[in-house]
Protein backbone atom coordinates (compact mmCIF):
# COMPACT_ATOMS: atom_id res chain seq x y z
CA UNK A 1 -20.17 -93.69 -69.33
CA UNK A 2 -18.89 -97.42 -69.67
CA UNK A 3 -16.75 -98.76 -73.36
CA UNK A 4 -20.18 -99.20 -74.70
CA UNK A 5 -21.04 -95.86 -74.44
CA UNK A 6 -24.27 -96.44 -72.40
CA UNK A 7 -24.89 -94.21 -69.67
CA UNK A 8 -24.31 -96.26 -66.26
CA UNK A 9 -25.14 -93.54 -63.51
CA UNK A 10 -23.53 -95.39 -60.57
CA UNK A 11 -21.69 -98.64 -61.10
CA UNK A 12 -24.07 -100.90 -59.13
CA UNK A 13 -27.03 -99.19 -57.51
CA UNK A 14 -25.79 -100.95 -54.44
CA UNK A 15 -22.95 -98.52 -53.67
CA UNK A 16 -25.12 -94.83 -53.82
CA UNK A 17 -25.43 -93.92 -50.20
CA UNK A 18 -29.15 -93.31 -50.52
CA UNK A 19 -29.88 -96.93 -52.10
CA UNK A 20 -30.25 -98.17 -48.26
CA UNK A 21 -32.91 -95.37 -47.41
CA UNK A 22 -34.91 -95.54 -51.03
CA UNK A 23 -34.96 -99.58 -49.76
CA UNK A 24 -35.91 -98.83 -46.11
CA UNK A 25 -39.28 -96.93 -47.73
CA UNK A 26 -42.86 -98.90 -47.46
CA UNK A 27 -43.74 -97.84 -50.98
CA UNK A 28 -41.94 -98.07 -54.34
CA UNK A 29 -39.41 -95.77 -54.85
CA UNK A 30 -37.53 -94.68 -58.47
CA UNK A 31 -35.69 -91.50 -58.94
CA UNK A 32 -35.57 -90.09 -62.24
CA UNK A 33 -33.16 -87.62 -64.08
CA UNK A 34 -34.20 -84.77 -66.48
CA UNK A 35 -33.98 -86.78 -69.33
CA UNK A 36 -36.70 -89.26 -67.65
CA UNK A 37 -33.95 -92.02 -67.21
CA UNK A 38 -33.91 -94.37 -64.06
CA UNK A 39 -31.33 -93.39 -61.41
CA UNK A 40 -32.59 -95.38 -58.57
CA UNK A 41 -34.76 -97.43 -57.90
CA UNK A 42 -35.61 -99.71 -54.29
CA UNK A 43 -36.52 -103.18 -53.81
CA UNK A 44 -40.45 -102.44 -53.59
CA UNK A 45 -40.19 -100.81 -56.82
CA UNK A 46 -38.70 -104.11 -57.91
CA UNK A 47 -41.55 -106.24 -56.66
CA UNK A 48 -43.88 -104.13 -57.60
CA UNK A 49 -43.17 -103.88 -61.37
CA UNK A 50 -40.96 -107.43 -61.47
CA UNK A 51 -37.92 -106.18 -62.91
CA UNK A 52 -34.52 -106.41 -61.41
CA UNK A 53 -32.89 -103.01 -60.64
CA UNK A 54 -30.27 -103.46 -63.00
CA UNK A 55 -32.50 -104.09 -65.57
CA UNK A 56 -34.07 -100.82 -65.01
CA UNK A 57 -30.75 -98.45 -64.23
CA UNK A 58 -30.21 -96.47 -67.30
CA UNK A 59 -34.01 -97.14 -68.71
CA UNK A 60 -36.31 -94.78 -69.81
CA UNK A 61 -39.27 -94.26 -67.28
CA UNK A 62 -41.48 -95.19 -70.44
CA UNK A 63 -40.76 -98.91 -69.37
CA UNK A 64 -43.21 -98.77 -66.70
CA UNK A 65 -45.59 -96.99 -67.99
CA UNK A 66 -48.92 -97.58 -70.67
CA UNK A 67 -47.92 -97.08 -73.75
CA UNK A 68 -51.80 -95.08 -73.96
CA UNK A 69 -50.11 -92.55 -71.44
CA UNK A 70 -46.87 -92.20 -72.08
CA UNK A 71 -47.84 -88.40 -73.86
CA UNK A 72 -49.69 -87.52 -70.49
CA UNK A 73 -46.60 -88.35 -68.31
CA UNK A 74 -45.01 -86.24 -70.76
CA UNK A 75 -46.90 -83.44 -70.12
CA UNK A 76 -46.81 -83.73 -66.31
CA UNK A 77 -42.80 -84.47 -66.27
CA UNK A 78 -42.67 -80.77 -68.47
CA UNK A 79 -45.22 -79.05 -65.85
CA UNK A 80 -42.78 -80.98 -62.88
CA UNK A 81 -39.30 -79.51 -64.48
CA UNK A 82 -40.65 -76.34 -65.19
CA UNK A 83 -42.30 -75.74 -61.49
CA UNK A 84 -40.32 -78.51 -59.49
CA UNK A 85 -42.23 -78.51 -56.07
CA UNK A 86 -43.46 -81.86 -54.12
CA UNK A 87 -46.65 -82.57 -55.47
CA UNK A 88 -49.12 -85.65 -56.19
CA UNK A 89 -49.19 -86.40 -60.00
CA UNK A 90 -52.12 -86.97 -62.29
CA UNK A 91 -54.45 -85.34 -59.03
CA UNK A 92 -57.88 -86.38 -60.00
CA UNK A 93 -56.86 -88.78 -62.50
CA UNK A 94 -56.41 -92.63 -62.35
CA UNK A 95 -52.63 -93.78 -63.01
CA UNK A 96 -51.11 -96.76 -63.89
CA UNK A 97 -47.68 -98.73 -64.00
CA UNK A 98 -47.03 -101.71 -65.78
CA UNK A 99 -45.60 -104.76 -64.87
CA UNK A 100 -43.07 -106.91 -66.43
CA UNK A 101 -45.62 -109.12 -67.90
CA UNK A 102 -47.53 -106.22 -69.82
CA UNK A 103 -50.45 -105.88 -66.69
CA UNK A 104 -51.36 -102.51 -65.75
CA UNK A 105 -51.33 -101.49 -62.30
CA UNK A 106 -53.07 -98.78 -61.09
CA UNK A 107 -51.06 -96.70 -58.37
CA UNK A 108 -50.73 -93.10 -56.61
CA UNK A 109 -47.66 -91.31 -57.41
CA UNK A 110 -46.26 -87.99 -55.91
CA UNK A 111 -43.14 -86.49 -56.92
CA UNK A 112 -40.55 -84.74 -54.87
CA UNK A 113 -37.44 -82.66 -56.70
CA UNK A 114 -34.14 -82.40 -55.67
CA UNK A 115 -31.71 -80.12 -56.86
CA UNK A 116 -28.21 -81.74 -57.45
CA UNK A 117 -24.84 -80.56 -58.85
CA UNK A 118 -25.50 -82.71 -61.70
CA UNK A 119 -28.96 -81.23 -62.30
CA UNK A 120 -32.88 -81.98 -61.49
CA UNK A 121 -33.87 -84.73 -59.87
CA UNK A 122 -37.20 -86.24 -59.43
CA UNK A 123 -38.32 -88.78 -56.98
CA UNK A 124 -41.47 -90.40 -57.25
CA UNK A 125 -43.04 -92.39 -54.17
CA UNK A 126 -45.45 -95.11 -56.05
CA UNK A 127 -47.94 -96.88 -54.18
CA UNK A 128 -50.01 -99.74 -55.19
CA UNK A 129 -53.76 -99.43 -54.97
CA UNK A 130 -55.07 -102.14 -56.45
CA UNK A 131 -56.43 -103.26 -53.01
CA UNK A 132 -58.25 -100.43 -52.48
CA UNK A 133 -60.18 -100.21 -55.77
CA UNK A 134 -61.19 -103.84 -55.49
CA UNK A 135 -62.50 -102.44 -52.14
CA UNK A 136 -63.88 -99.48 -53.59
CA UNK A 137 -66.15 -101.70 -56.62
CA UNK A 138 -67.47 -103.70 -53.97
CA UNK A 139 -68.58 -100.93 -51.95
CA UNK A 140 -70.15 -99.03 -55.14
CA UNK A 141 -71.80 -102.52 -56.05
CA UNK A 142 -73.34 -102.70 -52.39
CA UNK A 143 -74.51 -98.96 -52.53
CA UNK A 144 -76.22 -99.94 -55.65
CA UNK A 145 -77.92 -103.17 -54.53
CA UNK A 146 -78.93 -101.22 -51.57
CA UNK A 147 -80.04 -98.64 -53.64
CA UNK A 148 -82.09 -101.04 -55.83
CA UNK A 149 -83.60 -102.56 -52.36
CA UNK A 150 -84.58 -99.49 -51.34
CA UNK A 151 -86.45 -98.46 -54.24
CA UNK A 152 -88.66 -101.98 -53.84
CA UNK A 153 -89.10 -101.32 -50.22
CA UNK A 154 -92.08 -99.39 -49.38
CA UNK A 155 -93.19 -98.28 -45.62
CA UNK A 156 -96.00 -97.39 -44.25
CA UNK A 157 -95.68 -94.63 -41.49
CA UNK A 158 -97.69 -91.40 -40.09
CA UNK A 159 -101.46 -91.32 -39.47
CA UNK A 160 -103.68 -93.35 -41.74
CA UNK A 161 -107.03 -92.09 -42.03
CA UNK A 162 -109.71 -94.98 -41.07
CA UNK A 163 -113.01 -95.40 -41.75
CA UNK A 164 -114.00 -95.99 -37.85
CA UNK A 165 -116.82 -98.93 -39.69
CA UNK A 166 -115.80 -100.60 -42.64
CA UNK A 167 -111.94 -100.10 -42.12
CA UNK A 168 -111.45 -98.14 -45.82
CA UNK A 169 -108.44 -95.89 -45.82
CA UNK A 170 -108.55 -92.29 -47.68
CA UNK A 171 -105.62 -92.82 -49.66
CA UNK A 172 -103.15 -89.19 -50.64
CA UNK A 173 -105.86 -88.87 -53.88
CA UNK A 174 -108.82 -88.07 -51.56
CA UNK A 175 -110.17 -91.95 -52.41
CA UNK A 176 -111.50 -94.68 -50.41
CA UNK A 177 -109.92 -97.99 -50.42
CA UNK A 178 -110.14 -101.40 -48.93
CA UNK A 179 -106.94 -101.84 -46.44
CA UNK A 180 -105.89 -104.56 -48.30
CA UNK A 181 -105.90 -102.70 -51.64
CA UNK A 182 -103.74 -99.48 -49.65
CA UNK A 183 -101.94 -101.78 -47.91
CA UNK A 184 -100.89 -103.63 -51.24
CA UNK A 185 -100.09 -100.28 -53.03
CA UNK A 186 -97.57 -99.01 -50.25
CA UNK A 187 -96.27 -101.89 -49.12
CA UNK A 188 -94.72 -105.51 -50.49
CA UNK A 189 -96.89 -107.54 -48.51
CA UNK A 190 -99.15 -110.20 -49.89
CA UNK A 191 -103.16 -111.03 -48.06
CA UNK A 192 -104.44 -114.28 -48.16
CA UNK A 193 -107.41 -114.59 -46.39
CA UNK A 194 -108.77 -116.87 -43.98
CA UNK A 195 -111.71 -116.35 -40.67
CA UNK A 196 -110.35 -115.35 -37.18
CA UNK A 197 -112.49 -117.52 -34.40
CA UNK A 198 -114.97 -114.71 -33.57
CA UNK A 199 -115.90 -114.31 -36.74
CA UNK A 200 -116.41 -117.99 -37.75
CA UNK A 201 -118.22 -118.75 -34.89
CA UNK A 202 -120.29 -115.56 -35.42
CA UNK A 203 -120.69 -115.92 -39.21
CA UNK A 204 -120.99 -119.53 -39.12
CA UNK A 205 -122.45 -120.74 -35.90
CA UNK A 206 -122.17 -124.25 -35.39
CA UNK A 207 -120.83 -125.11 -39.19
CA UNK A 208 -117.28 -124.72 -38.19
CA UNK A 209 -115.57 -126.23 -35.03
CA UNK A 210 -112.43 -123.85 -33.83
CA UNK A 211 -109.68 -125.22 -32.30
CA UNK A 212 -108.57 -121.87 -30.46
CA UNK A 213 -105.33 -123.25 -29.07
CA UNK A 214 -104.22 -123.94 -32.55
CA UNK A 215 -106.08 -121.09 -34.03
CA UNK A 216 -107.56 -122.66 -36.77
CA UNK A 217 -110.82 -124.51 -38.12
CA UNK A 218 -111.49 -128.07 -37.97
């Protein structure tokens, strides 16, 4: 304890012989006493929430945390002292840090305890994974666009049954339809209508002058 009487649990976070491993880790790194104070804390965990360690040695975890959870860490940091055993926190739930600037981050967070001669520690491995649920809206907004797409699209497949003269299909009610009508109910497609050359020249002989390498009348 310094003159002030402020708890200072290492005189510059520098000197503890783990600060070089929490620093060597990919993810944020802070390591909490059974009070909930910061102990440690590594340089990701700096970037990540855009404090300075020394601004954070001594805290209370609360600091980087919602104030709208701050009674569920509670709860979990009881379950966690009570049972201490590595274990992910908030499993099924979305978490979040927040950064210096009041923006809330939303992370994964497992805890790990270790037992010293001054008492319970915890150390929680943070990871940012903001990327990932930017990646995860954009794949829920394509499933649903593709879902949407799907429900417009309609195909026509299996055995139609033909009227071997006049071309009507039975339709699945038992009733007789023009193709074009069937084909417009189960499908997208649009008919316009215009005369093939066999039969404009039969239904029409001599009114109408096909040009067959064009395929159309002249």
């Amino acid at each position: 304890m310094n003159p002030s009487g402020k708890v200072v649990p290492f005189e510059t976070a520098q000197e503890h012989p783990a600060q070089a491993l929490l620093d060597s880790a990919p993810d944020a790194m802070i390591v909490v006493d059974g009070q909930g104070t910061l102990v440690l804390v590594n340089q990701q965990a700096e970037q990540l929430f855009g404090y300075q360690r020394e601004e954070l040695i001594g805290q209370k975890l609360e600091m980087l945390l919602p104030e709208r959870i701050g009674g569920r860490h509670s709860h979990f940091m009881r379950q966690f002292n009570a049972a201490p055993s590595f274990r992910p926190m908030g499993a099924g739930l979305e978490l979040f840090g927040r950064h210096r600037d009041g923006s809330e981050i939303p992370v994964d967070i497992s805890l790990s305890p270790l037992q010293t001669k001054d008492g319970l520690l915890a150390i929680a491995s943070i990871r940012d994974i903001s990327e990932r649920k930017r990646a995860d809206k954009e794949r829920e907004f394509l499933i649903a666009e593709l879902k949407e797409t799907l429900t417009k699209v309609k195909l026509l497949s299996g055995y139609l049954p033909t009227c071997a003269s006049c071309k009507k299909i039975r339709n699945e009610n038992g009733q007789w339809e023009t193709m074009e009508a069937y084909i417009h109910h189960h499908s997208e497609a649009q008919f316009t209508h215009t005369l093939c050359p066999d039969c404009g020249e039969r239904l029409y002989p001599g009114l109408i002058r096909w040009n067959k390498d064009k395929d159309k009348a002249v």
